[in-house]
C-alpha atoms as a PDB file:
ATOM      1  CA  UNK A   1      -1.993 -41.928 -29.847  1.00  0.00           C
ATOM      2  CA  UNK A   2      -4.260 -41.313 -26.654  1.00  0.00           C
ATOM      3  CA  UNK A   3      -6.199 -38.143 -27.164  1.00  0.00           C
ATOM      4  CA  UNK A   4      -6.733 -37.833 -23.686  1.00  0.00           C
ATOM      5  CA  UNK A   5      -3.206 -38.148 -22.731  1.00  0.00           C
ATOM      6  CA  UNK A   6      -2.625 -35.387 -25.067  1.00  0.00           C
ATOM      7  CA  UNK A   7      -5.536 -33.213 -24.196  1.00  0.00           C
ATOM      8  CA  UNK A   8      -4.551 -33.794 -20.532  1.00  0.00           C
ATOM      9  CA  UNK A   9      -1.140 -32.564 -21.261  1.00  0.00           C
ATOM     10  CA  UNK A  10      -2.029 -29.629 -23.196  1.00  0.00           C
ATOM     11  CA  UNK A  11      -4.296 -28.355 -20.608  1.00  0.00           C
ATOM     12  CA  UNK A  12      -1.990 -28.999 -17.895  1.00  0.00           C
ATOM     13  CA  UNK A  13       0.583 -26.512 -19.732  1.00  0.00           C
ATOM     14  CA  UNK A  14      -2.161 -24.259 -19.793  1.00  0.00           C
ATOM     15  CA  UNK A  15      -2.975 -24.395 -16.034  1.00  0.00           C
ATOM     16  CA  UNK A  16       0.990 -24.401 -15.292  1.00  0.00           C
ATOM     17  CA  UNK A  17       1.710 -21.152 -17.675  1.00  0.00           C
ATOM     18  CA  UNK A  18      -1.570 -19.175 -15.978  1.00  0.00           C
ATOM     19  CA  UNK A  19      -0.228 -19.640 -12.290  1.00  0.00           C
ATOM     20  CA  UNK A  20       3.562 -18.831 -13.472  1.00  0.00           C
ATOM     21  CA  UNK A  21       2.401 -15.878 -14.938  1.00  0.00           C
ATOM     22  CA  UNK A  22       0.419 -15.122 -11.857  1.00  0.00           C
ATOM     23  CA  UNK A  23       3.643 -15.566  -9.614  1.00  0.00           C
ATOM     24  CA  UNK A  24       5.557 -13.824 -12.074  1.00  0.00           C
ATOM     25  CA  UNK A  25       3.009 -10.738 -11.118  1.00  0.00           C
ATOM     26  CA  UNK A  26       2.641 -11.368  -7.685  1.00  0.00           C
ATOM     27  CA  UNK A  27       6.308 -12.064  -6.091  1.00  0.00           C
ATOM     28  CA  UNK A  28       9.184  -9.755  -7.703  1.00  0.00           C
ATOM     29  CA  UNK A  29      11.821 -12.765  -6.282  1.00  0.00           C
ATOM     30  CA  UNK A  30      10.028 -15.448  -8.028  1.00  0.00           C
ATOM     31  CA  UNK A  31      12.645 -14.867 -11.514  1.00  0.00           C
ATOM     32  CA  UNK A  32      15.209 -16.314  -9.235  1.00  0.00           C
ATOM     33  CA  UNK A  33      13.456 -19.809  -8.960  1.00  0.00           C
ATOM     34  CA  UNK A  34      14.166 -22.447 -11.263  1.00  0.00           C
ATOM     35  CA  UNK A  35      12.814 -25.515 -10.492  1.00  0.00           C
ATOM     36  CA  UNK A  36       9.814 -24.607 -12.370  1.00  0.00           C
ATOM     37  CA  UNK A  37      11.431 -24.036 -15.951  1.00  0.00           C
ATOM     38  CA  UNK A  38      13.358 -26.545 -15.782  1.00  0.00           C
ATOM     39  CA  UNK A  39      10.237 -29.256 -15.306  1.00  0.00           C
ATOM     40  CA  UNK A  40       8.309 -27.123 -18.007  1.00  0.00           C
ATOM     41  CA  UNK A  41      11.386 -27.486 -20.657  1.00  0.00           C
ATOM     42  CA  UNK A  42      11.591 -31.048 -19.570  1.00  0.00           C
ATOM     43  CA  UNK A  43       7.621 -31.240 -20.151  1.00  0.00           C
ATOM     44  CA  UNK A  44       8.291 -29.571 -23.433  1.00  0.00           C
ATOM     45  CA  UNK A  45      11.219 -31.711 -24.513  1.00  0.00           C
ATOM     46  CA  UNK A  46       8.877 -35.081 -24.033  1.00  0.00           C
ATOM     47  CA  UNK A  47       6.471 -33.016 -25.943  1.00  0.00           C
ATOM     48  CA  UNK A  48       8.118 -32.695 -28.694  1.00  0.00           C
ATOM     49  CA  UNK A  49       9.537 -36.173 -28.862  1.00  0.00           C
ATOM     50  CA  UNK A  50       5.647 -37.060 -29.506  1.00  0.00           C
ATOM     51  CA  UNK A  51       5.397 -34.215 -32.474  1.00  0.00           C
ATOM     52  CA  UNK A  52       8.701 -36.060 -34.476  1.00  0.00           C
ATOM     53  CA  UNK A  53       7.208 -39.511 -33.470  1.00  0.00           C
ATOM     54  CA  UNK A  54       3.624 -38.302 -35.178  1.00  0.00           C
ATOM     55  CA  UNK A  55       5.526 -36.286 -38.351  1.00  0.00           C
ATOM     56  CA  UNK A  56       7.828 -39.061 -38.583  1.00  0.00           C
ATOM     57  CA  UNK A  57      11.087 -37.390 -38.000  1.00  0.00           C
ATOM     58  CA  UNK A  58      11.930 -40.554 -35.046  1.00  0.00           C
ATOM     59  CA  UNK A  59      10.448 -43.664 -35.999  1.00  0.00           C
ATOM     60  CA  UNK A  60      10.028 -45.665 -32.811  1.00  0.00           C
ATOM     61  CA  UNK A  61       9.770 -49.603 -32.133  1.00  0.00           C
ATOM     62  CA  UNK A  62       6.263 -48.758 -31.146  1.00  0.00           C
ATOM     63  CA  UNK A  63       5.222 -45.670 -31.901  1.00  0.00           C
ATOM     64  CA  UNK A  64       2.301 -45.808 -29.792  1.00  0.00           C
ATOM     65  CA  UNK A  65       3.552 -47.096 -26.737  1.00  0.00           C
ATOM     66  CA  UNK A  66       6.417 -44.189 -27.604  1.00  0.00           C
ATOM     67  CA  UNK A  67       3.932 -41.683 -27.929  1.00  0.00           C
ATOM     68  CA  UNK A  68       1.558 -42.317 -24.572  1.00  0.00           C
ATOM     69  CA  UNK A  69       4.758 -42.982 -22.804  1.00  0.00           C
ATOM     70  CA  UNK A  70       6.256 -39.452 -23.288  1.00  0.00           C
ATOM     71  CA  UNK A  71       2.603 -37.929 -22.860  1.00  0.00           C
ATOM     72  CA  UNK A  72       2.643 -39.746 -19.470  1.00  0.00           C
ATOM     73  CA  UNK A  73       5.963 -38.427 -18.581  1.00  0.00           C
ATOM     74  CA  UNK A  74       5.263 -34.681 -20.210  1.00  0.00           C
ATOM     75  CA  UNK A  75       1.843 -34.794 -17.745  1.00  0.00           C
ATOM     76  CA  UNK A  76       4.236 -35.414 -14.392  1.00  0.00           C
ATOM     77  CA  UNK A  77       6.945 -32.987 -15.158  1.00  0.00           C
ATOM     78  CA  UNK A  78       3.710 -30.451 -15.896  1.00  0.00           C
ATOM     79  CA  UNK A  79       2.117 -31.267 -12.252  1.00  0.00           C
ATOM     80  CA  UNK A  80       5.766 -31.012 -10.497  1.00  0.00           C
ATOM     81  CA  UNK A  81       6.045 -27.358 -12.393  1.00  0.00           C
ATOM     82  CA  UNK A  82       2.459 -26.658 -11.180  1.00  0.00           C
ATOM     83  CA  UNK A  83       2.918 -27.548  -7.558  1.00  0.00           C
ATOM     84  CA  UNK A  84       6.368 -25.944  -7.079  1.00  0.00           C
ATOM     85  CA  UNK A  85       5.209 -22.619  -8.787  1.00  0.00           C
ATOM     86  CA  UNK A  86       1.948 -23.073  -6.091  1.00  0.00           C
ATOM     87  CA  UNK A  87       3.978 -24.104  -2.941  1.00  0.00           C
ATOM     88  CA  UNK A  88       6.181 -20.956  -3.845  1.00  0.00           C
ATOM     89  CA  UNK A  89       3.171 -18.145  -4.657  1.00  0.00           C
ATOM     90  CA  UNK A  90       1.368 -19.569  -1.399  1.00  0.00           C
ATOM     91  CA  UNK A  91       4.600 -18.927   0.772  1.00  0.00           C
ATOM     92  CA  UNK A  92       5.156 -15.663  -0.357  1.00  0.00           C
ATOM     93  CA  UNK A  93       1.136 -14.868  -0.192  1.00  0.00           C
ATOM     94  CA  UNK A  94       1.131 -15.999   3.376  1.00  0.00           C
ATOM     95  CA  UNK A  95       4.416 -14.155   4.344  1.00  0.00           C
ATOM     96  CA  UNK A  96       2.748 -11.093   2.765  1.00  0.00           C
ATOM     97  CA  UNK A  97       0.021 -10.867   4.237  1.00  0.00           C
ATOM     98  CA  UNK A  98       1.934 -11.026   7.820  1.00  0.00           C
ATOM     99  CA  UNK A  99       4.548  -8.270   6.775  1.00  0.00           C
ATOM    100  CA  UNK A 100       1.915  -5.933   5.769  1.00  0.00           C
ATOM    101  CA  UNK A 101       1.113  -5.228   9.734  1.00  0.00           C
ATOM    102  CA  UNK A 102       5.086  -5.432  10.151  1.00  0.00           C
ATOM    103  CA  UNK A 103       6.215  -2.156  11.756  1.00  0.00           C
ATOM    104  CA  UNK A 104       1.991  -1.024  12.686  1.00  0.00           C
ATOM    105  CA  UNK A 105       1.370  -0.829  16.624  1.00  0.00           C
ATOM    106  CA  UNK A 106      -1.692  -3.730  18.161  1.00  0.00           C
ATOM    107  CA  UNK A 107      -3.360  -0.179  18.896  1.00  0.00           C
ATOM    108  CA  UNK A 108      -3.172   1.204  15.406  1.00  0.00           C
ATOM    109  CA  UNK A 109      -3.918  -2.374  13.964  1.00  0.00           C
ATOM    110  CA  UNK A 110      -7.079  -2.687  16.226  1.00  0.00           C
ATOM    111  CA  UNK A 111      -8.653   0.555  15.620  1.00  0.00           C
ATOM    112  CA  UNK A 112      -8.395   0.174  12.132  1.00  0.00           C
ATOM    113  CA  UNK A 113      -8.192  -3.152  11.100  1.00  0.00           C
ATOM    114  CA  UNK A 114      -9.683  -4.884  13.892  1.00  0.00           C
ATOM    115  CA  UNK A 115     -10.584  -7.719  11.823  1.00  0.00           C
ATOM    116  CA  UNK A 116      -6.669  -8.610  11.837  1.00  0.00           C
ATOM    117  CA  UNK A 117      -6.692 -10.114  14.736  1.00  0.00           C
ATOM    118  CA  UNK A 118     -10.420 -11.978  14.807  1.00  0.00           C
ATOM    119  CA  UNK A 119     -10.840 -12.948  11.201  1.00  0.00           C
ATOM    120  CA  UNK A 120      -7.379 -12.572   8.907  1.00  0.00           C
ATOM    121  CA  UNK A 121      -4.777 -13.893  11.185  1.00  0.00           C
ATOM    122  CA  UNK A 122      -6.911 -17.325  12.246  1.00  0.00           C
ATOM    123  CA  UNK A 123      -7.847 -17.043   8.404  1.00  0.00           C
ATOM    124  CA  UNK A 124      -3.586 -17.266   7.998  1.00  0.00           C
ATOM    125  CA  UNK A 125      -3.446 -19.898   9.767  1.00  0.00           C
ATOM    126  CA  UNK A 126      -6.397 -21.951   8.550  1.00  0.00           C
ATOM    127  CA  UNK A 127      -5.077 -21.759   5.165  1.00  0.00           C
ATOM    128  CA  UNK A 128      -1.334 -22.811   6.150  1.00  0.00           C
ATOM    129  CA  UNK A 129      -3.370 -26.048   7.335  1.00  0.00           C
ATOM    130  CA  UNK A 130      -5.064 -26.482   4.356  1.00  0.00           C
ATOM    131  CA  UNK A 131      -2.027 -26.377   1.876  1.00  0.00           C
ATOM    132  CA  UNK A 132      -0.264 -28.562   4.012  1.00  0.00           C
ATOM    133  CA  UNK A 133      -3.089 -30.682   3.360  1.00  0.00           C
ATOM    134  CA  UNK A 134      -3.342 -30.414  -0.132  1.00  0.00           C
ATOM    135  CA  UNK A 135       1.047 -31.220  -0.567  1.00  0.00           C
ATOM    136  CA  UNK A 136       0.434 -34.511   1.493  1.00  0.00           C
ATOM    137  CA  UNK A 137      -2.365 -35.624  -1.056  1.00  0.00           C
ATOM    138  CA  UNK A 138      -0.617 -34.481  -4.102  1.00  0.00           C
ATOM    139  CA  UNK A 139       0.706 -37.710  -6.729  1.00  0.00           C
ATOM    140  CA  UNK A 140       1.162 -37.054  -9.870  1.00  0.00           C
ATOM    141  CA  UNK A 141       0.127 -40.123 -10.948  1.00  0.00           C
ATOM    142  CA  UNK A 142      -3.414 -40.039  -9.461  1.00  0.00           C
ATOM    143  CA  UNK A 143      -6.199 -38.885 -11.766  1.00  0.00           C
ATOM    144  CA  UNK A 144      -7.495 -36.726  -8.242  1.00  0.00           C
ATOM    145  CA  UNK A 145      -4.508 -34.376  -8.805  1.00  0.00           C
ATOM    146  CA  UNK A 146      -6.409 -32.312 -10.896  1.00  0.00           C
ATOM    147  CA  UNK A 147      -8.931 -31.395  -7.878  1.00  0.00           C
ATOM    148  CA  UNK A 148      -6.141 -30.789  -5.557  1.00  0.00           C
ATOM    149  CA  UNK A 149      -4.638 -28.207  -8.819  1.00  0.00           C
ATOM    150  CA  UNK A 150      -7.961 -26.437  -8.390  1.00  0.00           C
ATOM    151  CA  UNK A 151      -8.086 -26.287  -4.383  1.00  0.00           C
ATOM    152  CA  UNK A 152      -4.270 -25.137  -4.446  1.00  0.00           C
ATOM    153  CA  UNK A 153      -5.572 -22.138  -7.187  1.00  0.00           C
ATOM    154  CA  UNK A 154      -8.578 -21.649  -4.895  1.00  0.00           C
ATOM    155  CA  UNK A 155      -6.621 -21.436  -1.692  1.00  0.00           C
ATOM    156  CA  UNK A 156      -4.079 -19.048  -3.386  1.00  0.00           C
ATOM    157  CA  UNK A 157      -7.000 -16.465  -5.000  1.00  0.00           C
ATOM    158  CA  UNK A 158      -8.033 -16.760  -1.474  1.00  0.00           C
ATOM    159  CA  UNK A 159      -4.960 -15.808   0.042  1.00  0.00           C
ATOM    160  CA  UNK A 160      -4.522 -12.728  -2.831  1.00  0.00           C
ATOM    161  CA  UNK A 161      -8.374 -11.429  -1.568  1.00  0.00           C
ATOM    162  CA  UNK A 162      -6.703 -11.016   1.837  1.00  0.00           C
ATOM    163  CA  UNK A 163      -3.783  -9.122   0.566  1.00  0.00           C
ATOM    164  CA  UNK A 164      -5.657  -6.486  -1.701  1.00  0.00           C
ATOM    165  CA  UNK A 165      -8.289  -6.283   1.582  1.00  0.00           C
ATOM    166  CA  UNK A 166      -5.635  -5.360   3.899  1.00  0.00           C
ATOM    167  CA  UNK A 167      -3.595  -3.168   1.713  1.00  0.00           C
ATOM    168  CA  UNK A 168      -6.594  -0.840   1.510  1.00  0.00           C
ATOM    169  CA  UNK A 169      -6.191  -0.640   4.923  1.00  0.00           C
ATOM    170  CA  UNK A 170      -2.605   0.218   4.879  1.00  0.00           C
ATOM    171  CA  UNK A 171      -3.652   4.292   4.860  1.00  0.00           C
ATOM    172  CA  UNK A 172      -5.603   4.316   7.399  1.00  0.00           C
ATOM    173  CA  UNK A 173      -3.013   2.033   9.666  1.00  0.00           C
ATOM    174  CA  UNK A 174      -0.327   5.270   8.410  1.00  0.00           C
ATOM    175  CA  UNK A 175      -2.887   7.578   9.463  1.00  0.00           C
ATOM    176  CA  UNK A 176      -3.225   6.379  12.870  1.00  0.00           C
ATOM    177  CA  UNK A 177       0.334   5.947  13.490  1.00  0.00           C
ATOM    178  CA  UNK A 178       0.979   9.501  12.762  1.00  0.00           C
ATOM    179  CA  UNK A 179      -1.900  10.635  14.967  1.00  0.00           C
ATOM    180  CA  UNK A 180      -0.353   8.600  17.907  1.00  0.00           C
ATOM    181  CA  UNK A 181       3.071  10.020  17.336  1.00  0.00           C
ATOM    182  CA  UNK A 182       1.506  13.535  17.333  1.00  0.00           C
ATOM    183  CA  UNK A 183       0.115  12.588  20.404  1.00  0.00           C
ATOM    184  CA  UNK A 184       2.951  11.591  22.175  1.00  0.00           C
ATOM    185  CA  UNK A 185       4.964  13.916  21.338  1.00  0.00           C
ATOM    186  CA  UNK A 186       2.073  16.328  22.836  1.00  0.00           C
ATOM    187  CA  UNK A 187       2.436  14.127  25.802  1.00  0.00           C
ATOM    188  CA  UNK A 188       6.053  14.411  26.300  1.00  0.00           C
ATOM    189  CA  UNK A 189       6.013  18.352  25.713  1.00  0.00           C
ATOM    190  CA  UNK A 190       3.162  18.368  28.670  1.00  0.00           C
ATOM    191  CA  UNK A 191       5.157  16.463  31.052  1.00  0.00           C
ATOM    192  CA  UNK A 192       8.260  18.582  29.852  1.00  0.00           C
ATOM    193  CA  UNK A 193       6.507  21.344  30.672  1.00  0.00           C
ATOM    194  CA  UNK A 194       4.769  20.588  33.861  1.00  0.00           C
ATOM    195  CA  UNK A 195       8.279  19.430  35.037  1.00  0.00           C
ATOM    196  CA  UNK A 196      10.259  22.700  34.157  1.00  0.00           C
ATOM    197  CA  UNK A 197       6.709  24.611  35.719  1.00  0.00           C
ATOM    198  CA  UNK A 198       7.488  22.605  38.962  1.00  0.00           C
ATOM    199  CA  UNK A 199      11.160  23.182  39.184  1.00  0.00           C
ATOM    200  CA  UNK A 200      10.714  26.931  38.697  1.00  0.00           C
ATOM    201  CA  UNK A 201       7.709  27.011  41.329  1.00  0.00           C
ATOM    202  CA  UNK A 202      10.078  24.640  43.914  1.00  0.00           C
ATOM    203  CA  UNK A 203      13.577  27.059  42.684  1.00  0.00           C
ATOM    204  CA  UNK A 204      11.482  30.425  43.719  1.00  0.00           C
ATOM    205  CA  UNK A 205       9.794  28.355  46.947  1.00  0.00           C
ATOM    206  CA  UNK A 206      13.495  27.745  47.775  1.00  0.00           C
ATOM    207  CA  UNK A 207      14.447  31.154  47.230  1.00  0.00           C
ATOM    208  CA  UNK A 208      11.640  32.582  49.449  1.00  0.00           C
ATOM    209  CA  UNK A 209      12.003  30.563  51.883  1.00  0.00           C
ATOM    210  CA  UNK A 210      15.607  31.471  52.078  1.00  0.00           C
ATOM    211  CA  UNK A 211      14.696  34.736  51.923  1.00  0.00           C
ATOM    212  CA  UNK A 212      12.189  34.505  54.634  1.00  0.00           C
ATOM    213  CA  UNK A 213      14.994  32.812  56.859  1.00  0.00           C
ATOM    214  CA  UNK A 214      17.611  35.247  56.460  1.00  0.00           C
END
């Protein structure tokens, strides 16, 4: 049997159950996609046809040509698992990061977060580019996969920074809302007031100058 096949494999599952777990933790919807599991059980399944090759509970033609064969095939269903849980956590990431200024007025968002709009949202976008990037270089069958693994990984603790940066600023962003809706409602009660001032003051003009006519 190829050790490194096997070591490769082993640490592939390890990489693949870390970022599931991390998904898992990250985006409540993420349950309801499958496409994962079912490449991990099919990584598992050509997994364990290499355990009853090596105890001798299937004896192959070859068993070693068996063996590698099934390592090989365990390693690609473990990179497709990998890079659908990644594409998935990176969507979700990305989306969050927009919806936390959903609802939040430019004013609000550049008083308090000002960086938004100069630093976070070109950031956004810099990153979308780079994924897209990393899914047109992706083959599971080149031995440079593993580098793109650890740029995806990167790009996606990236993207979580972002997140836990701007949701510190999510008080603040409250804060300011509130103040501006005090503030206009101030507003409106001025200009209610001046209005009703100036149709009492033109009402009692009126009246005097009927007054003064009759």
């Amino acid at each position: 049997m190829n050790k490194e096949l096997q070591r490769k494999a082993v640490e592939l599952y390890i990489r693949v159950k870390g970022m599931y777990i991390l998904a898992e933790e990250t985006t409540p919807g993420f349950m309801d996609f499958l496409q994962p599991v079912f490449e991990i059980n099919r990584g598992f399944d050509h997994m364990s046809r290499v355990i009853a090759a090596e105890t001798g509970l299937t004896v192959p033609d070859d068993p070693e040509t068996y063996i590698n064969e099934n390592l090989k095939k365990a390693t690609g269903h473990f990179y497709r698992a990998y890079f659908d849980i990644t594409d998935w956590l990176s969507m979700n990431l990305r989306e969050s990061v927009t919806e936390e200024f959903n609802g939040f007025s430019h004013t609000c968002i550049a008083e308090v977060a000002p960086e938004y709009y100069s630093e976070i949202a070109p950031a956004i976008e810099e990153t979308s580019k780079r994924i897209a990037e990393i899914r047109n270089k992706k083959d599971v069958g080149n031995a440079g996969t593993v580098i793109l693994m650890e740029d995806y990984a990167e790009v996606i603790e990236t993207m979580r920074e972002k997140i836990i940066n701007i949701r510190r600023k999510k008080t603040g962003l409250i804060d300011c809302e509130e103040r501006l809706k005090r503030e206009n409602n101030l507003k409106v009660k001025k200009e209610l007031l001046i209005a009703i001032v100036a149709a009492v003051v033109g009402a009692l003009a009126g009246s005097g100058l009927c007054f003064m006519l009759n």
